[in-house]
Protein backbone atom coordinates (compact mmCIF):
# COMPACT_ATOMS: atom_id res chain seq x y z
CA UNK A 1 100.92 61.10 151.23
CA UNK A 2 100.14 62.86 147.54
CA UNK A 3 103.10 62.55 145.10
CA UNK A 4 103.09 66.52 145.53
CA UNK A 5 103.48 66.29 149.31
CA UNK A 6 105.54 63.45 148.72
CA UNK A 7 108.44 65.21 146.74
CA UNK A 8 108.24 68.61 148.95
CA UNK A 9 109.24 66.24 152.28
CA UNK A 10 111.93 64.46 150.11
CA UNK A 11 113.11 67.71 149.25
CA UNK A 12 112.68 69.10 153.14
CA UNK A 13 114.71 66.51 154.54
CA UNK A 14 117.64 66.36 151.10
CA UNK A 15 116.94 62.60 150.67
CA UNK A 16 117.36 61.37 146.64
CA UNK A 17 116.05 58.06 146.16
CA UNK A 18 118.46 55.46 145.75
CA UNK A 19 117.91 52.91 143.14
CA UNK A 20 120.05 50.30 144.79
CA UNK A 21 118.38 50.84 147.94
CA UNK A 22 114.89 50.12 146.07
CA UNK A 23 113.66 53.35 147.25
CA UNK A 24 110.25 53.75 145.16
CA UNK A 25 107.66 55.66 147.63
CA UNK A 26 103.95 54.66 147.73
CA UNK A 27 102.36 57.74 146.86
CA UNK A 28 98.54 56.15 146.56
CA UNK A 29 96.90 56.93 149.43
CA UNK A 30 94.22 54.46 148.52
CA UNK A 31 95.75 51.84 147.92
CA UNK A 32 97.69 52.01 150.82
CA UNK A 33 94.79 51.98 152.69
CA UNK A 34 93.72 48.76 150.57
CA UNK A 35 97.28 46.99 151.66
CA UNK A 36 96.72 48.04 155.26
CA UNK A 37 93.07 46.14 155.10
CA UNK A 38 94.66 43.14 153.89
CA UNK A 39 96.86 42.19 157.28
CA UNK A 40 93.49 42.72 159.71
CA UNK A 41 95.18 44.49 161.63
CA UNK A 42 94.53 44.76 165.65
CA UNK A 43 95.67 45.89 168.65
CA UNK A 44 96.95 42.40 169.55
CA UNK A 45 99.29 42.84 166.52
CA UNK A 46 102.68 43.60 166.73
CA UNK A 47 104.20 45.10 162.83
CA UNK A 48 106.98 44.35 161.29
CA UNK A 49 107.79 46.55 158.49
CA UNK A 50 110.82 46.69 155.84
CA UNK A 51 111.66 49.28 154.35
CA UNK A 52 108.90 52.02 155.55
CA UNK A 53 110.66 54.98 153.69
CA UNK A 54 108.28 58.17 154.60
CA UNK A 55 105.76 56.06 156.88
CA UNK A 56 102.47 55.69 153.94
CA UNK A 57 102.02 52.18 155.23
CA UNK A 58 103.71 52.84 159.20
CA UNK A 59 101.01 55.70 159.96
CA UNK A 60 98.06 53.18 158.97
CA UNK A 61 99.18 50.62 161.16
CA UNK A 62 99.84 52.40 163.99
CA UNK A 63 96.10 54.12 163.19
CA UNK A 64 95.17 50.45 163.67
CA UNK A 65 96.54 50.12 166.98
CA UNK A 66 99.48 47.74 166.18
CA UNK A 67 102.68 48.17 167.76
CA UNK A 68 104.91 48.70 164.79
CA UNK A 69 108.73 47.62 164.44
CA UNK A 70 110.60 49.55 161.20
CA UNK A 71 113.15 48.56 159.57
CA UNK A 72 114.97 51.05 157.42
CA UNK A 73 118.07 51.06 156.09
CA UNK A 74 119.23 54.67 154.81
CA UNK A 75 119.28 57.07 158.44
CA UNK A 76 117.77 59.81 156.90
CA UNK A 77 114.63 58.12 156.65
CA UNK A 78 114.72 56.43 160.01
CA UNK A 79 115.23 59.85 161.91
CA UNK A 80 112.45 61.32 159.49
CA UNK A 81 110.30 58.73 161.01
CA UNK A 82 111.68 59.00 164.02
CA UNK A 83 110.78 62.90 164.23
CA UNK A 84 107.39 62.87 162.03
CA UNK A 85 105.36 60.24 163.56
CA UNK A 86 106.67 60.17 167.18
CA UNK A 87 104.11 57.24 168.34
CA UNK A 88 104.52 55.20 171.61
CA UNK A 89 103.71 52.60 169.63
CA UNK A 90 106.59 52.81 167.46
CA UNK A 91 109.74 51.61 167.12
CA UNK A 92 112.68 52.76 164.18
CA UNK A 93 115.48 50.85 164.09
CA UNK A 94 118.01 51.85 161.50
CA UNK A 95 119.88 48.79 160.14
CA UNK A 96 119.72 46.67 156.82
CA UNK A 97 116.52 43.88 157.23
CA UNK A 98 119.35 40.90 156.25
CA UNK A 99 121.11 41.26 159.80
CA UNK A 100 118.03 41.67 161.96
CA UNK A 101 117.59 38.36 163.88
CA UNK A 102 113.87 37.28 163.14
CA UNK A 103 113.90 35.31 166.16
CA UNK A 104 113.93 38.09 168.84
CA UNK A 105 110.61 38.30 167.50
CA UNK A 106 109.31 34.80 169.02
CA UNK A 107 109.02 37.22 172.15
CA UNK A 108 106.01 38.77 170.64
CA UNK A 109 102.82 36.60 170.66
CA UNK A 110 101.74 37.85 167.42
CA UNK A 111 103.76 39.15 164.46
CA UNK A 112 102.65 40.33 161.38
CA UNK A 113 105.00 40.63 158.71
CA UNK A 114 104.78 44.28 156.06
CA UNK A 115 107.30 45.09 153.41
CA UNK A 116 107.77 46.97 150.10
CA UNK A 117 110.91 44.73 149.26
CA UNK A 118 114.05 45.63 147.28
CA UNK A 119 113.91 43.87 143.72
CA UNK A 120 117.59 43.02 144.04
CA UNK A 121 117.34 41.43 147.44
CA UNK A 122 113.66 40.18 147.71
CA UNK A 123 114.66 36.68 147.44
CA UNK A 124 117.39 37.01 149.61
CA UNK A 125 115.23 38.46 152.20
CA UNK A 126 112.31 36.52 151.49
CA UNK A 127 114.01 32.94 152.17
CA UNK A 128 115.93 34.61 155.39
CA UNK A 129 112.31 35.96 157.00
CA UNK A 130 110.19 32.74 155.49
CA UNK A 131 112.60 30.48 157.50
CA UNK A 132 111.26 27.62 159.78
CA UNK A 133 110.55 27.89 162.37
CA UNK A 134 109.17 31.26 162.45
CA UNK A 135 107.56 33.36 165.01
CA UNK A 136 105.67 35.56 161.92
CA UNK A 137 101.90 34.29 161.44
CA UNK A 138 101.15 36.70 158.25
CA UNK A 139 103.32 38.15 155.56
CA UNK A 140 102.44 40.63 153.37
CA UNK A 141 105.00 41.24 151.06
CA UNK A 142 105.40 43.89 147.88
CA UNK A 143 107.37 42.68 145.14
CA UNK A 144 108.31 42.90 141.74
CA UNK A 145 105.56 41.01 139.73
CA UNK A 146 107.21 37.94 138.36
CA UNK A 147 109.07 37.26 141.68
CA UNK A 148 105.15 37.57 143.05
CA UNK A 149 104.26 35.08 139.96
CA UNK A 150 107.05 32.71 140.95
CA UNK A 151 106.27 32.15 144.85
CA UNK A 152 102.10 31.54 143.67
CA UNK A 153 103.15 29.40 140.76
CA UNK A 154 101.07 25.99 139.98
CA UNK A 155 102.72 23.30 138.75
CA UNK A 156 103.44 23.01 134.67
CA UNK A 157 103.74 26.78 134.55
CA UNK A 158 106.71 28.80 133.78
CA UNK A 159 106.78 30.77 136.68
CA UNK A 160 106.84 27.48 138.67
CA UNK A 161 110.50 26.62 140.05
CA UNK A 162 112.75 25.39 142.76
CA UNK A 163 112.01 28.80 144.70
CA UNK A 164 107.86 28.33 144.37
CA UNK A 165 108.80 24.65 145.89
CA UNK A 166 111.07 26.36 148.54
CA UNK A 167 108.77 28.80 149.79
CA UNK A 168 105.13 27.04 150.00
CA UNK A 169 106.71 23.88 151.74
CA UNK A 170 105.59 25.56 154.62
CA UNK A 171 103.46 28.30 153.68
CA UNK A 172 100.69 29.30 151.03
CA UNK A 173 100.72 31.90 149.14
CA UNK A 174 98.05 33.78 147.65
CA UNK A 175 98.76 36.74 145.18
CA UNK A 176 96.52 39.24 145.70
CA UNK A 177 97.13 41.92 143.23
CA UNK A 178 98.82 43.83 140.71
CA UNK A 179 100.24 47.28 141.35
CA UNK A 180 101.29 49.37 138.49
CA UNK A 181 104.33 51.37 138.79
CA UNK A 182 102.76 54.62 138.32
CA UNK A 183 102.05 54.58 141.79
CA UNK A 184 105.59 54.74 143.33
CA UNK A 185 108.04 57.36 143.15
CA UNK A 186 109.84 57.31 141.40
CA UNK A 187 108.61 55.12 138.93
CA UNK A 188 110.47 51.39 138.78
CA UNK A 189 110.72 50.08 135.19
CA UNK A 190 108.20 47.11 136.20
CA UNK A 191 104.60 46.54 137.36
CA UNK A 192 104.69 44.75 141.25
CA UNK A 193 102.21 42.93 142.85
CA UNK A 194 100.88 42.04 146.51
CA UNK A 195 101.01 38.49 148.03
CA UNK A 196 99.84 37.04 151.20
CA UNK A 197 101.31 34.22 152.82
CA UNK A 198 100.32 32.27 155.65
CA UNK A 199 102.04 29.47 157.78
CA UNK A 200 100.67 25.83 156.61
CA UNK A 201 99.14 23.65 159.24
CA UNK A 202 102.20 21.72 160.32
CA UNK A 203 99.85 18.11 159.48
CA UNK A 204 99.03 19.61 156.14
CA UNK A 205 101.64 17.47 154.16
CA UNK A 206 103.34 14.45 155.35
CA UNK A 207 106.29 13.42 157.15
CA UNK A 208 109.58 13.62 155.04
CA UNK A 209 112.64 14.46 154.95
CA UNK A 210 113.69 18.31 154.19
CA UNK A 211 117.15 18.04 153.72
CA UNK A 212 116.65 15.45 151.05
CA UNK A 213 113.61 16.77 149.27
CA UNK A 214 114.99 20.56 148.88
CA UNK A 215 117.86 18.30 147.12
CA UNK A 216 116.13 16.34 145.01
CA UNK A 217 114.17 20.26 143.80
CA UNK A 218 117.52 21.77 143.28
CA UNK A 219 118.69 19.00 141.28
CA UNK A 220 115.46 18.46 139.42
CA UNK A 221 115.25 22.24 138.42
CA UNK A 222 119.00 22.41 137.65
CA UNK A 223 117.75 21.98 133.99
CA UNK A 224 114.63 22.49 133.46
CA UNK A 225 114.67 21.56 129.75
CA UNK A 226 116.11 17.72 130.81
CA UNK A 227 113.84 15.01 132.19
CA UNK A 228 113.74 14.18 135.29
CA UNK A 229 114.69 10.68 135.01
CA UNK A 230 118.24 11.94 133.93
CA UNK A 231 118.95 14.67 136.65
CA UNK A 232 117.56 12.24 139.43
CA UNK A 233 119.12 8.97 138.15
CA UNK A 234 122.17 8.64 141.25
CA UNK A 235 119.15 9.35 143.73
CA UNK A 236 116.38 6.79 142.49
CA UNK A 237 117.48 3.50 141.33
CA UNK A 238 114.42 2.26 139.95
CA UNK A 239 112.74 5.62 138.21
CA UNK A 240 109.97 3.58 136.37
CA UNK A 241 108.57 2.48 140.16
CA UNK A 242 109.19 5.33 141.30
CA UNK A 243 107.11 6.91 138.98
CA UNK A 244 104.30 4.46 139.26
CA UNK A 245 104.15 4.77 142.94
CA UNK A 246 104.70 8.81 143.16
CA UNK A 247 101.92 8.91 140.39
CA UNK A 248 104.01 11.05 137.22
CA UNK A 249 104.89 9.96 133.71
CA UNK A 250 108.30 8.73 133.49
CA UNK A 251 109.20 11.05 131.33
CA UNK A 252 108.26 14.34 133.56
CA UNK A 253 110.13 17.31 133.83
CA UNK A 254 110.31 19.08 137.13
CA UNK A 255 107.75 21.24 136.74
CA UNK A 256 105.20 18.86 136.10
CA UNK A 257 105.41 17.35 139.76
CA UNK A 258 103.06 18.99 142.46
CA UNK A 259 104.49 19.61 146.07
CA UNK A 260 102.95 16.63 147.20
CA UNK A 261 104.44 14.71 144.24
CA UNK A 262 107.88 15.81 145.28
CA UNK A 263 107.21 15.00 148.57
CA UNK A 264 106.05 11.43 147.58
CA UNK A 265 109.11 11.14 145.76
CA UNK A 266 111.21 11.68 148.76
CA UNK A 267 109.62 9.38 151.28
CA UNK A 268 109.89 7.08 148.27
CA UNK A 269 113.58 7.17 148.11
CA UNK A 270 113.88 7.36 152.19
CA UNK A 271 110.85 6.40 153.78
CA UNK A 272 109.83 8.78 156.59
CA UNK A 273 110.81 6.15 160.27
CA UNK A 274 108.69 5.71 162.75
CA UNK A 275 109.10 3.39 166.04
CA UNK A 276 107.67 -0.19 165.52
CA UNK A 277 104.57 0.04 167.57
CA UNK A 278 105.43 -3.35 169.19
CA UNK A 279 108.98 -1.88 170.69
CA UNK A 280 106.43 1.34 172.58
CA UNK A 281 103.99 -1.46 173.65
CA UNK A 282 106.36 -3.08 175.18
CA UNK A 283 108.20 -0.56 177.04
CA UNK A 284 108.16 -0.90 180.40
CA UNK A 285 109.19 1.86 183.10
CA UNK A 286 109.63 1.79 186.54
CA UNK A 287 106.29 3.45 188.33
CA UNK A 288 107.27 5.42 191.59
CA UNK A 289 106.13 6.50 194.90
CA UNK A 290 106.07 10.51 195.61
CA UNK A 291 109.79 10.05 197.26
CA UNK A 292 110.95 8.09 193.55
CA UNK A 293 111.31 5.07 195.06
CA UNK A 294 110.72 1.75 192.93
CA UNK A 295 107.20 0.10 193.76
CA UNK A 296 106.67 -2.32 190.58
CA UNK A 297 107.16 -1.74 187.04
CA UNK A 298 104.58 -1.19 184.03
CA UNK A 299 103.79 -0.65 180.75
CA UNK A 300 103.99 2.86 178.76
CA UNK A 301 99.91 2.62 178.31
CA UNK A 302 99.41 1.82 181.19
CA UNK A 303 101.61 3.93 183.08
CA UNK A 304 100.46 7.27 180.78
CA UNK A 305 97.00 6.33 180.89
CA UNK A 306 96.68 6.15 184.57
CA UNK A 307 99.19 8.99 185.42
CA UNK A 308 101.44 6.54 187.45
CA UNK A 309 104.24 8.72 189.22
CA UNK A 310 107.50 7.44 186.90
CA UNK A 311 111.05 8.71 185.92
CA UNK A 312 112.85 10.32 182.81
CA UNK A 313 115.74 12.62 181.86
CA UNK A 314 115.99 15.73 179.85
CA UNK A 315 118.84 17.10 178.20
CA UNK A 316 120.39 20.46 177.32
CA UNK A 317 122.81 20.85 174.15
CA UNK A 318 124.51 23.57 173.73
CA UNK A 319 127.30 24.85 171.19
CA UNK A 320 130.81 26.67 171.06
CA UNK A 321 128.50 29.91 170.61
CA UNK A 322 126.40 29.12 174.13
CA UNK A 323 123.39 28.54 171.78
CA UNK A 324 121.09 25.71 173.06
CA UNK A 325 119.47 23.02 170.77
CA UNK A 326 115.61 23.12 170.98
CA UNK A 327 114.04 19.92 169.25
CA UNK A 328 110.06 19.71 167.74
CA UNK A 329 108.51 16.71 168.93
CA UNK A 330 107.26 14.19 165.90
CA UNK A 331 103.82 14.19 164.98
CA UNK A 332 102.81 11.18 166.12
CA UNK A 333 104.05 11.62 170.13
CA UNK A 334 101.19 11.01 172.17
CA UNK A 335 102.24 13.46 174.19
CA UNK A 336 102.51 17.15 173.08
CA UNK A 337 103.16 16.18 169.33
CA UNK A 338 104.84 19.10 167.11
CA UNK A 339 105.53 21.12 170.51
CA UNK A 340 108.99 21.98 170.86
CA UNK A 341 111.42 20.49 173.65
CA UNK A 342 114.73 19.92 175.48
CA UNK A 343 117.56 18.69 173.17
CA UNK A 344 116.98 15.11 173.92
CA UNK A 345 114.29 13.76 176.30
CA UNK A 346 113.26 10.22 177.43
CA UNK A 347 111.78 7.66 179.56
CA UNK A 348 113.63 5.57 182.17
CA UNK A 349 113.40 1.79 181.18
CA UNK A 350 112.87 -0.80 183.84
CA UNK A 351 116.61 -1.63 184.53
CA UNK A 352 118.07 1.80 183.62
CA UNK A 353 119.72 4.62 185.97
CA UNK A 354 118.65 8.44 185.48
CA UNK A 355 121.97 8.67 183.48
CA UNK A 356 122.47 5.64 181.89
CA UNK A 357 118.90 6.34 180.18
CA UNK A 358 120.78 10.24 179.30
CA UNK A 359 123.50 8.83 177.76
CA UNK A 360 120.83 6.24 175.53
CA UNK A 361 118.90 9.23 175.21
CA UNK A 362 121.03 11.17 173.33
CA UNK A 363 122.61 8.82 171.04
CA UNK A 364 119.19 7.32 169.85
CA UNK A 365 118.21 10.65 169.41
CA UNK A 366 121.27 13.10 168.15
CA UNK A 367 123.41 10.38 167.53
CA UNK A 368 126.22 11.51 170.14
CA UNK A 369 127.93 10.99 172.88
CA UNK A 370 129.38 13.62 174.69
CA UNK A 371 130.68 14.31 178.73
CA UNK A 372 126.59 15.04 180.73
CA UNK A 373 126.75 17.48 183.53
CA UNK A 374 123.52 17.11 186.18
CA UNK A 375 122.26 20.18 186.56
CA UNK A 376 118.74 19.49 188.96
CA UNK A 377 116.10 17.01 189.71
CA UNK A 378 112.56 18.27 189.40
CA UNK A 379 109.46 16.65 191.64
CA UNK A 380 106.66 15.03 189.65
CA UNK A 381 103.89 17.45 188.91
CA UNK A 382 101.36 17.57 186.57
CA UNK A 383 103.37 19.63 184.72
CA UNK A 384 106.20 17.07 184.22
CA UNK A 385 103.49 14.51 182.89
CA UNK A 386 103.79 13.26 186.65
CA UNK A 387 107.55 12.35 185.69
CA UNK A 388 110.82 12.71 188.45
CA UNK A 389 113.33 14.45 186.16
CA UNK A 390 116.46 14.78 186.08
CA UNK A 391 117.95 17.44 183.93
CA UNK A 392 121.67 17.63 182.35
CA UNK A 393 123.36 19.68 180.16
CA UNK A 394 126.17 18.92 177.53
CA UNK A 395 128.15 20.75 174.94
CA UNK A 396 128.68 19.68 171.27
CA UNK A 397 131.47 20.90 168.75
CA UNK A 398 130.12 18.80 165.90
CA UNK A 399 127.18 18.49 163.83
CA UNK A 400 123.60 16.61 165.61
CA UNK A 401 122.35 14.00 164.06
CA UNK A 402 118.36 14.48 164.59
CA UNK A 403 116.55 10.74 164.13
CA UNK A 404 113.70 11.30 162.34
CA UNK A 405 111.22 9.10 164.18
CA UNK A 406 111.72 11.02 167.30
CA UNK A 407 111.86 14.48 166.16
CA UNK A 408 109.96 16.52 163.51
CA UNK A 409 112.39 19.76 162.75
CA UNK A 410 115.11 21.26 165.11
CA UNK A 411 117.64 24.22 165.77
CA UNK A 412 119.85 26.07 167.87
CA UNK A 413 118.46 29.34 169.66
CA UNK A 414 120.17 31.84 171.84
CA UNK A 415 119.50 31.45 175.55
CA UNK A 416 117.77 35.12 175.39
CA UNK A 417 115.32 34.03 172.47
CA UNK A 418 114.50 30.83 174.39
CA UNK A 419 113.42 33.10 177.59
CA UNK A 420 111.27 35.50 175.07
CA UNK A 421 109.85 32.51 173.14
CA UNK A 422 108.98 30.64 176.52
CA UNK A 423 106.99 33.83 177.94
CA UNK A 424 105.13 35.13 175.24
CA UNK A 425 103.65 31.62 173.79
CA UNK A 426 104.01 28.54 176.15
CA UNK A 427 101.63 26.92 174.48
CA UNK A 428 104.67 26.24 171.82
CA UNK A 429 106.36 23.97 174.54
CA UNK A 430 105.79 20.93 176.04
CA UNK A 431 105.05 21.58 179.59
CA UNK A 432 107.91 19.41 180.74
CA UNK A 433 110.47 21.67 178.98
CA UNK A 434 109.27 24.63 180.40
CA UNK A 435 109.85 23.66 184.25
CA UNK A 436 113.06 22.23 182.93
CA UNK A 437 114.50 25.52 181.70
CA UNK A 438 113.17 27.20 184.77
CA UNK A 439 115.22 25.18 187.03
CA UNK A 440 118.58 25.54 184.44
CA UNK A 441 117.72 28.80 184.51
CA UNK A 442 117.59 29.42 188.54
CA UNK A 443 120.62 27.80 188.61
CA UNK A 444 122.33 29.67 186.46
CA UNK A 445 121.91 32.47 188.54
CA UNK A 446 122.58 30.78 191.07
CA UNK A 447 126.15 30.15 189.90
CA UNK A 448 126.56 33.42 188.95
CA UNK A 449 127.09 32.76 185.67
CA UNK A 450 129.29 29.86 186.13
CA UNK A 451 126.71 27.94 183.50
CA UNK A 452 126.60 29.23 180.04
């Protein structure tokens, strides 16, 4: 849309652009046509956009074939787009961005992420649509300039902070270009830029420990002018090893580390756990006949390398808000690593019941102990790893404690995103999950509700 066109339609439909809104309109045609090249757009794609205003960027995308989501705040706008484009393959929904739940959108097998964001809330919603795990595999983002600077920062600039640390953790981020103000209206007192980011490879960086890594940033940028020795001091008792083993001169400030320094620095203070690889050797389970009756007992190796008929559990936690506690398997699982699964999930040891193994289960790996309800036994299939399973459920008022050599990342999702998720990508699950929420889910119905 010309700037001439551009102001006639703002005048048609009495809308004055609101500065707290962030309402500056794209009024380069080309260079909306540039932006819309950048996502590669398909019709496999499904768009999310922020903020579309009067549809410069909505009408390419949906010329692309992409199913398009918008976002927009102010009503007028929405039923403009509503009225003026009037696409099957569009959808307006007319709420503010921060209360749209991004998961819903795990229901969609691919999502690519548009948006011309508000200066005074771009980090606000960058940080709430960047979360992990997300269901978005591209986002293209307008912002103001040095926010664009700060999320593509390299380390020992000045645009590099706690946020650039925050933000390509799990993502990389490439800015693309500059975009002078002259071509919004109306015009914003600074120049903005594009950026691209894209999910990392979840075995890009190594094992660690989020919680206390984004801690050790927040305190290491708290002042940027101090060295880090001094901020960090109640969190590394010996700084000078430290900083011989992480690789940094003692006397670095926080900008100076890299990502993977910070990381280092981390594991250094809590090294990442993992299982002694005697104690899995030596596990041994109880191998089965196709009625789950005892026949001899085995080792793990040898019982997953020759798809003997065994036994484990899986279990469902759920909190006061019905929400159920999905866990991503560690990396190093030789099964289904970094695919995401019940609550808490395990074996049968030689010696154990179905629900004395549960109650192990879920201590070893949330660190609880709570009441277990059996819900349903499934048959072993292929798609159980050959494994009878019983399933259980169990609710929680207090926090999880996740062990870190079992599982990688982990959060609660509503029941309804857990049904979307499950039947647009399976391939995010471990097969074993899947038939397990099918049965919770039959009998659910079953009940007639009785389970929530």
């Amino acid at each position: 849309m010309k700037l001439s066109e551009l102001r006639a339609t703002l005048r048609e439909i009495r809308v004055s652009p609101v500065k707290t809104l962030g309402q500056n309109f794209l009024h380069d045609q080309n260079l909306a046509h540039w932006i819309i090249n950048q996502a590669e757009l398909t019709a496999e794609d499904y768009v999310v956009e922020i903020g579309p205003g009067l549809g410069a960027l909505t009408k390419l995308a949906l010329e692309k074939g992409a199913r398009v989501l918008a976002i927009e705040k102010d009503a007028r706008l929405a039923n403009f787009l509503r009225e003026r484009l009037d696409h099957a393959r569009l959808e307006v929904i007319n709420t503010d961005a921060l209360k749209f739940d991004a998961r819903a959108l795990f229901s969609q097998h691919r999502v690519k992420l548009l948006g011309n964001l508000p200066y005074n809330i771009s980090s606000a919603l960058l940080l709430k649509f960047l979360e992990y795990p997300s269901p978005i595999s591209l986002w293209l983002f307008t912002l103001q300039k040095e926010m664009a600077r700060r999320l593509s920062a390299s380390p020992s600039t000045p645009d590099y902070g706690a946020l650039t640390l925050r933000v390509q953790l799990y993502h990389r981020v490439k800015y693309l270009r500059t975009i002078p103000a002259t071509v919004f209206f109306p015009r914003p007192e600074v120049d903005s830029a594009l950026v691209r980011i894209l999910p990392r490879d979840p075995l890009e960086l190594p094992e660690r420990d989020d919680e206390l890594l984004l801690i050790l940033i927040r305190l290491g940028f708290s002042q940027r002018r101090k060295q880090l020795k001094k901020l960090l001091q109640k969190q590394v008792a010996d700084w000078d090893a430290a900083a011989c083993s992480v690789g940094f001169n003692p006397k670095a400030r926080a900008e100076e580390l890299s990502l993977l320094q910070w990381i280092a620095l981390a594991n250094f203070i809590s090294p990442s756990p993992r299982p002694s690889p005697d104690l899995t050797n030596n596990e041994r389970f109880p191998v089965v006949d196709n009625k789950d009756r005892i026949l001899r007992y085995a080792s793990r190796s040898d019982v997953h390398g020759n798809n003997l008929l065994h036994r484990a559990v899986h279990i469902l936690i759920f909190n006061q808000a019905g929400e159920v506690y999905l866990q991503q398997r560690a990396r190093w699982k030789d099964r289904h690593p970094l695919r995401w699964d019940s609550s808490a999930a395990g074996h049968v040891n030689a010696g154990e019941s179905y629900d004395e193994t549960a109650r192990r289960e879920l201590k070893e790996e949330l660190g609880v102990t709570v009441p277990l309800e059996k819900i349903s036994k499934l048959p072993a299939s292929e798609r159980t790893d050959q494994e009878f399973v019983w399933v259980y459920r169990a609710e929680v008022s207090g926090s999880l404690a996740p062990n870190r050599s079992e599982i990688e990342s982990g959060a609660f999702f509503p029941q309804t995103i857990i049904d979307g998720w499950v039947a647009a990508r399976p391939d995010d699950f471990a097969p074993g999950f899947i038939e397990c929420w099918k049965v919770y889910c039959r009998k659910k119905r079953a009940s007639r509700g009785t389970l929530i």
